[in-house]
Protein backbone atom coordinates (compact mmCIF):
# COMPACT_ATOMS: atom_id res chain seq x y z
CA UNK A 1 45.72 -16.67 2.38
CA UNK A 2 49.09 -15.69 0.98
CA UNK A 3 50.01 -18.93 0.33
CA UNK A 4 47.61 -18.96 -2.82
CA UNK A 5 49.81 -15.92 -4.77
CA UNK A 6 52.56 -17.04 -6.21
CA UNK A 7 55.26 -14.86 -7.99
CA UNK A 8 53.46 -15.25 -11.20
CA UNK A 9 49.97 -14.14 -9.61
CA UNK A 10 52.20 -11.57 -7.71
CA UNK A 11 53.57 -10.99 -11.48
CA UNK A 12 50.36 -10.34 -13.04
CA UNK A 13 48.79 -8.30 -10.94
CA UNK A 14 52.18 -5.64 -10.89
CA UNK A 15 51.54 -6.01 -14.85
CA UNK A 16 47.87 -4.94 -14.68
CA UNK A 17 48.63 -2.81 -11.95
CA UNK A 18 51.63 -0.76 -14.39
CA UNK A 19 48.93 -1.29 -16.67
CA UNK A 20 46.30 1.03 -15.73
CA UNK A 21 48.31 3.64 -14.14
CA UNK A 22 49.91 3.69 -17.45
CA UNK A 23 46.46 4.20 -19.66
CA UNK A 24 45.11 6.98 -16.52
CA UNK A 25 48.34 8.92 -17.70
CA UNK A 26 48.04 8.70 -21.73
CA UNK A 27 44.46 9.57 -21.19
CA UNK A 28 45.18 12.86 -18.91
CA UNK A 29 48.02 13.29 -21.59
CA UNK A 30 45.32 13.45 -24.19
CA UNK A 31 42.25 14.72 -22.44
CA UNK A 32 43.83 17.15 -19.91
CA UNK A 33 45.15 19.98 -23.01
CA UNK A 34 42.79 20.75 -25.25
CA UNK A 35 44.11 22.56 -28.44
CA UNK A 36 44.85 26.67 -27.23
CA UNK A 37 44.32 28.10 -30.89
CA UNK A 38 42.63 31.02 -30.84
CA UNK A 39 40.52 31.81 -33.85
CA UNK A 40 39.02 35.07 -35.86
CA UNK A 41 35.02 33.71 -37.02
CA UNK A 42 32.27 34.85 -39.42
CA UNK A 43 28.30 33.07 -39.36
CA UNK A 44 25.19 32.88 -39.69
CA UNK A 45 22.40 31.76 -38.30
CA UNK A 46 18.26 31.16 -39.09
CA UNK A 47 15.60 29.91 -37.24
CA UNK A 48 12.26 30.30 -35.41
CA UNK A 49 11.30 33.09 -32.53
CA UNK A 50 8.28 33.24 -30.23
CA UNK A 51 6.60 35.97 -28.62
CA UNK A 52 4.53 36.23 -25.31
CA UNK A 53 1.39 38.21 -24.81
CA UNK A 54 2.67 42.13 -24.74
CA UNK A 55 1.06 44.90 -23.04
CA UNK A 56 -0.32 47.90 -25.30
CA UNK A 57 -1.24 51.23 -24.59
CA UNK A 58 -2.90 53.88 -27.27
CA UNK A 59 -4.30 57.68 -25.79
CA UNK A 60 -5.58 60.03 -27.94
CA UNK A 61 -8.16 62.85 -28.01
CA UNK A 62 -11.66 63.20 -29.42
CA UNK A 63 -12.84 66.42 -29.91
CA UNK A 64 -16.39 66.24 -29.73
CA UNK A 65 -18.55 69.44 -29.76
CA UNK A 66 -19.32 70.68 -26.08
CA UNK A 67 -22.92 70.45 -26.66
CA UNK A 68 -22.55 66.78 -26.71
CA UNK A 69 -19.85 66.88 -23.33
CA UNK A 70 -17.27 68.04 -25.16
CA UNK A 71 -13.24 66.86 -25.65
CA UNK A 72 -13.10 62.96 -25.03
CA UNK A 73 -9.85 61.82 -23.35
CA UNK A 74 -9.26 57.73 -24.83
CA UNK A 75 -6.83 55.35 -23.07
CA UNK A 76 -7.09 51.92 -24.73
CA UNK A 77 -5.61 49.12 -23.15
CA UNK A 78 -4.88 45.57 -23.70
CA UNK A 79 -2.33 42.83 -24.77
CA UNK A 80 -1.24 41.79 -28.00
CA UNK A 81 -1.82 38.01 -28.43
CA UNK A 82 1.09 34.98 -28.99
CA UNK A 83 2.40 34.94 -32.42
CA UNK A 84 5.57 33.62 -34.14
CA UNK A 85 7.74 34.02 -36.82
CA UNK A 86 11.13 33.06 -38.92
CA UNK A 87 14.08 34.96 -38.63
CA UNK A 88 17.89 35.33 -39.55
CA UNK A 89 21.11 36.71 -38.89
CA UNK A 90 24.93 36.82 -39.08
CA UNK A 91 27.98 37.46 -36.68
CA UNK A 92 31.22 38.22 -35.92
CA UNK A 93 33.31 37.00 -33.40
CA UNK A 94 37.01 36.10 -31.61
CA UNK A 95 37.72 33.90 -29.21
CA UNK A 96 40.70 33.05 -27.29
CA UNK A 97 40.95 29.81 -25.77
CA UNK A 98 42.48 29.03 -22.55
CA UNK A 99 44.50 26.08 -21.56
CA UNK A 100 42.71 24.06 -19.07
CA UNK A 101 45.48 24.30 -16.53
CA UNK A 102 43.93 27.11 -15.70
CA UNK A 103 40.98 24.77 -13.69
CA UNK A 104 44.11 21.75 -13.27
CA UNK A 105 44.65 18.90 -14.65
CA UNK A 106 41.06 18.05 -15.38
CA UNK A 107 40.69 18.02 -18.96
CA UNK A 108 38.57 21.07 -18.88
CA UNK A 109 39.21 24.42 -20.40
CA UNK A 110 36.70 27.87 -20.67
CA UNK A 111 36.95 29.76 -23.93
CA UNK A 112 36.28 32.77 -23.87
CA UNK A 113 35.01 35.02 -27.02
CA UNK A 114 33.45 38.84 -28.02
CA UNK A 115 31.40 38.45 -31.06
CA UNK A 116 28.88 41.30 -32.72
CA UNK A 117 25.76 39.81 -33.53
CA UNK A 118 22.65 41.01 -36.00
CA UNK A 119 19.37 39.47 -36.80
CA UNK A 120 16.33 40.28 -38.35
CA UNK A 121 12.37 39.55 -38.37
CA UNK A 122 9.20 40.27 -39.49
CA UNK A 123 5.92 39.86 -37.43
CA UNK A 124 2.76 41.79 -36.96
CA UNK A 125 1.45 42.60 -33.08
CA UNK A 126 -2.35 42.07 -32.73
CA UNK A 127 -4.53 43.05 -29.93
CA UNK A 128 -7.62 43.99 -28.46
CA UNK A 129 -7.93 46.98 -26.39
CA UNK A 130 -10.66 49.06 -23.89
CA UNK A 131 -11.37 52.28 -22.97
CA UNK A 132 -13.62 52.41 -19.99
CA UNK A 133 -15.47 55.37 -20.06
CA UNK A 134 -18.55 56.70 -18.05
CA UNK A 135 -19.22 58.47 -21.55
CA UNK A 136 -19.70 55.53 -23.56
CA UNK A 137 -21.00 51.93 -22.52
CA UNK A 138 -18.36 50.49 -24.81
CA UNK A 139 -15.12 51.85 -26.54
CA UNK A 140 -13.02 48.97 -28.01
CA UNK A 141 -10.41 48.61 -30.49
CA UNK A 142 -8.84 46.09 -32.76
CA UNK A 143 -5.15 47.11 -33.40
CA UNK A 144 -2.38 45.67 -35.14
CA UNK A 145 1.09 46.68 -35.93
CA UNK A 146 2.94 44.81 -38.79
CA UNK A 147 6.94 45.10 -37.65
CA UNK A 148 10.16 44.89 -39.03
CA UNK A 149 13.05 44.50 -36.34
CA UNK A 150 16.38 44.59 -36.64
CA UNK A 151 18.03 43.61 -33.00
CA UNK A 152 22.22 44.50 -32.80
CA UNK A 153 24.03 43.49 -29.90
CA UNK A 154 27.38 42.94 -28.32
CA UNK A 155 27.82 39.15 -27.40
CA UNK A 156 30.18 37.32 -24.57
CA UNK A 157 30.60 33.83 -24.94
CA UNK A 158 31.90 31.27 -23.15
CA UNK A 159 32.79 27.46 -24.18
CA UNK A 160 33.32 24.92 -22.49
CA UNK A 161 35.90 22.30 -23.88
CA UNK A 162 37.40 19.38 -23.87
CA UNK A 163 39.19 16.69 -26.04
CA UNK A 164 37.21 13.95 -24.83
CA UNK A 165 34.19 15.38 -25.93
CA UNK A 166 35.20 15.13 -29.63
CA UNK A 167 34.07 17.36 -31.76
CA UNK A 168 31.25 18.40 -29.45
CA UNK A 169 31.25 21.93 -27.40
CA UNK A 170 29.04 23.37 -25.42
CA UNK A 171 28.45 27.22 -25.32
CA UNK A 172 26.68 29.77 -22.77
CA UNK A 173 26.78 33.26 -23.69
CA UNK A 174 24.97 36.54 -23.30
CA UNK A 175 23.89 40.41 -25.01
CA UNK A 176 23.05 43.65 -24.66
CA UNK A 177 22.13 46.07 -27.63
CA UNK A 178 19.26 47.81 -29.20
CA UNK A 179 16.70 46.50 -31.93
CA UNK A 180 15.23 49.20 -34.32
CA UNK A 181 11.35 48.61 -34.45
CA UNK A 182 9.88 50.00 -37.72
CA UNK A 183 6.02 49.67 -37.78
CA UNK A 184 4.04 49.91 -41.28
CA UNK A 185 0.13 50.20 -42.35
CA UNK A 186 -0.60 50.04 -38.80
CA UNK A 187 -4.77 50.11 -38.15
CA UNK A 188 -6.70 51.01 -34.69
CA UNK A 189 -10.41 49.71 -35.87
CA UNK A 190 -13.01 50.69 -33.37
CA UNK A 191 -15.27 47.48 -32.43
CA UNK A 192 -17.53 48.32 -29.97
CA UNK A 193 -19.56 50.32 -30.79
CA UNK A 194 -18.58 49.13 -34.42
CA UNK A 195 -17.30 52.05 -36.75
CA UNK A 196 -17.07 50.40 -40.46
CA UNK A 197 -14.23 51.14 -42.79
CA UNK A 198 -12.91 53.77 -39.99
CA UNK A 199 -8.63 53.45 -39.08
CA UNK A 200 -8.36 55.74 -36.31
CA UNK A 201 -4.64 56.05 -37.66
CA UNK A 202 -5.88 57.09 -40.87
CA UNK A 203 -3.54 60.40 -40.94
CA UNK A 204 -0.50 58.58 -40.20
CA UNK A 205 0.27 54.71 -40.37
CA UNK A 206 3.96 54.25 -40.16
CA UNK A 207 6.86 55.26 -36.99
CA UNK A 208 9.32 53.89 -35.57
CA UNK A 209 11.49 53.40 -32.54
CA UNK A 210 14.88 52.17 -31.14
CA UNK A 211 14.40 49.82 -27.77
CA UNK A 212 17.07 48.30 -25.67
CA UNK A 213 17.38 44.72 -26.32
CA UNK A 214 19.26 41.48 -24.29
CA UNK A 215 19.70 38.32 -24.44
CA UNK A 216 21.19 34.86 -23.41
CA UNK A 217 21.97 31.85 -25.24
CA UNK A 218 23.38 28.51 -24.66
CA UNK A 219 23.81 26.10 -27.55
CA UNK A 220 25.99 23.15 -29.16
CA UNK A 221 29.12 23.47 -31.17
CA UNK A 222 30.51 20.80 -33.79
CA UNK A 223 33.53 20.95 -36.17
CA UNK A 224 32.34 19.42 -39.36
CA UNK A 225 35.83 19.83 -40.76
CA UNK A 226 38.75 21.83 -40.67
CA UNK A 227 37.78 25.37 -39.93
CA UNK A 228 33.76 25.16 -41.01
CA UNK A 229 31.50 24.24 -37.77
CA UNK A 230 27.47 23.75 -37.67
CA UNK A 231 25.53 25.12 -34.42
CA UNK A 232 22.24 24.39 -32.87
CA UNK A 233 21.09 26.66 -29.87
CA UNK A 234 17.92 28.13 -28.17
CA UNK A 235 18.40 31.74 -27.12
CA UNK A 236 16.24 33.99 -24.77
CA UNK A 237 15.49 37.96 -25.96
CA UNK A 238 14.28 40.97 -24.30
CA UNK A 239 13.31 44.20 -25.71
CA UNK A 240 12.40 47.07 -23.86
CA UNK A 241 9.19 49.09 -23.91
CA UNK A 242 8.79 51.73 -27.06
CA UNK A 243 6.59 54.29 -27.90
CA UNK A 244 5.06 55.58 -31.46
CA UNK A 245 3.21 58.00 -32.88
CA UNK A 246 0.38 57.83 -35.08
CA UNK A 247 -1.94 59.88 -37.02
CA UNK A 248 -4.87 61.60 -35.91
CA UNK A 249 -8.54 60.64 -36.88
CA UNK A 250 -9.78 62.56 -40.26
CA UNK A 251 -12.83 61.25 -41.79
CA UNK A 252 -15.62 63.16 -43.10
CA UNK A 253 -18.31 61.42 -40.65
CA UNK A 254 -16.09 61.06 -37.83
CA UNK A 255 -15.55 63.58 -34.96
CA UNK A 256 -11.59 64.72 -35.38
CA UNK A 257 -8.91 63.55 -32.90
CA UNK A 258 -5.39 64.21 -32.04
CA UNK A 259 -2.48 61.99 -32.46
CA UNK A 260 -2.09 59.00 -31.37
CA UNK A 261 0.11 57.73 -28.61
CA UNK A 262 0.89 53.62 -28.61
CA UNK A 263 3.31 52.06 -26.25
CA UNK A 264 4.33 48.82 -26.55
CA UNK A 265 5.59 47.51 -23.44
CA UNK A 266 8.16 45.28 -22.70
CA UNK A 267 8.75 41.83 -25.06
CA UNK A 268 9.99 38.43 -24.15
CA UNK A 269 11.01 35.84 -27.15
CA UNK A 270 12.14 32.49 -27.47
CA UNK A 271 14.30 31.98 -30.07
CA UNK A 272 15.73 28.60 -31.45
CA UNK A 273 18.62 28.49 -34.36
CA UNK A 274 21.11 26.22 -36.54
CA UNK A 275 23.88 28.11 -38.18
CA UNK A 276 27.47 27.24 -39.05
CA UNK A 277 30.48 29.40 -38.54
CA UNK A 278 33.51 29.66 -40.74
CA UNK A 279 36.85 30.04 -39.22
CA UNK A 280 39.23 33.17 -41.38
């Protein structure tokens, strides 16, 4: 079979040979060192956030006469339904990138960054709760609890980069913090047995609360130009259970009651964003 090379096949072949071990090396030159610049960043950041179904709790006392059985203890529960709702923030970050030897000559390189994060929403928590009670047949409530949240945390991020992905990079990162919950003009309406024009929170409509908050996120990076980049990236938050206080019960033709307790159990969102980031 060797008598169909001749030197120029033999030639050739050496040439393509040189060839490609040539381009393998100017393309680990180029791919295997991605730039190491580290950079201070400002953003922000706007988009849309989900809620799931939340657990609610409300107690209270009615102090009814003891001819009629006297002091009734109420513990309403129930779950708020779905809802959604816009919201914004900014952030501050650094990150330090790496050179990929770090993972060998592989073209790949993990950048690592701290960045302080805020954002901000609106939304109002609606649900329907019960109060079993072998006083009353029925003791239901309609409650909702318009919110304003501010949620603060302290981020680690991690990119993942490399030249050959252009201008592309990938992100995973994660949170912990607190979020500031302020409830206003909240109303507990009583629906079964139906009390018209009655807000068992009549005394007191507004509290607030601080809840521990986390999160992850993973998104996608580009460089539009220079030192200005554009984000897109879905991100998943948790806040902790909190607990407010309401006003008591005071209406002319309704029997008086104490405060009212409301939990708010633990919150899941799901939280999607574009944003752009300037590099100072």
């Amino acid at each position: 079979m060797f008598k169909f090379f001749s030197k120029k096949h033999l030639s050739a072949l050496l040439a393509l040979l040189l060839f490609n071990t040539m381009g393998f090396s100017l393309m680990a030159n180029e791919c295997c060192y991605p730039s190491t610049s580290s950079r201070l960043y400002i953003g922000g950041f706007g988009g849309g956030l989900y809620s799931n179904k939340t657990r609610i709790i409300q107690r209270g006392t009615a102090f009814f006469e003891e001819d009629v059985g006297g002091p009734l203890a109420v513990e309403g529960r129930g779950k708020s339904r779905r809802n959604s709702t816009g919201y914004g923030g900014i952030q501050i970050g650094y990150e330090w990138s790496l050179s990929s030897r770090y993972m060998g000559c592989s073209g790949w390189s993990i950048i690592p960054a701290a960045e302080v994060e805020a954002y901000w929403y609106s939304h109002t928590k609606k649900g329907h709760l019960m109060n079993p009670s072998a006083r009353l047949p029925e003791h239901d409530f309609a409650d909702s609890f318009p919110m304003d949240v501010g949620v603060y945390l302290l981020n680690g991020v991690f990119a993942l980069n490399n030249r050959c992905f252009g201008k592309f990079i990938p992100y995973l990162g994660g949170g912990i913090g607190v979020a500031h919950i302020d409830i206003r003009r909240a109303k507990s309406l009583q629906v079964e047995p139906p009390e018209v024009g009655i807000n068992h929170f009549n005394a007191g409509r507004s509290d607030s609360s601080w809840a521990f908050a986390a999160q992850v996120k993973t998104g996608l990076r580009f460089n539009v130009y220079d030192r200005f980049h554009i984000f897109g990236e879905y991100r998943l938050l948790y806040l902790d259970s909190s607990r407010y206080v309401f006003g008591s019960t005071q209406y002319p033709t309704h029997v008086p009651t104490s405060p009212w307790n409301v939990d708010i159990k633990n919150t899941w969102y799901n939280a999607f964003a574009v944003g752009l980031q300037f590099d100072l």
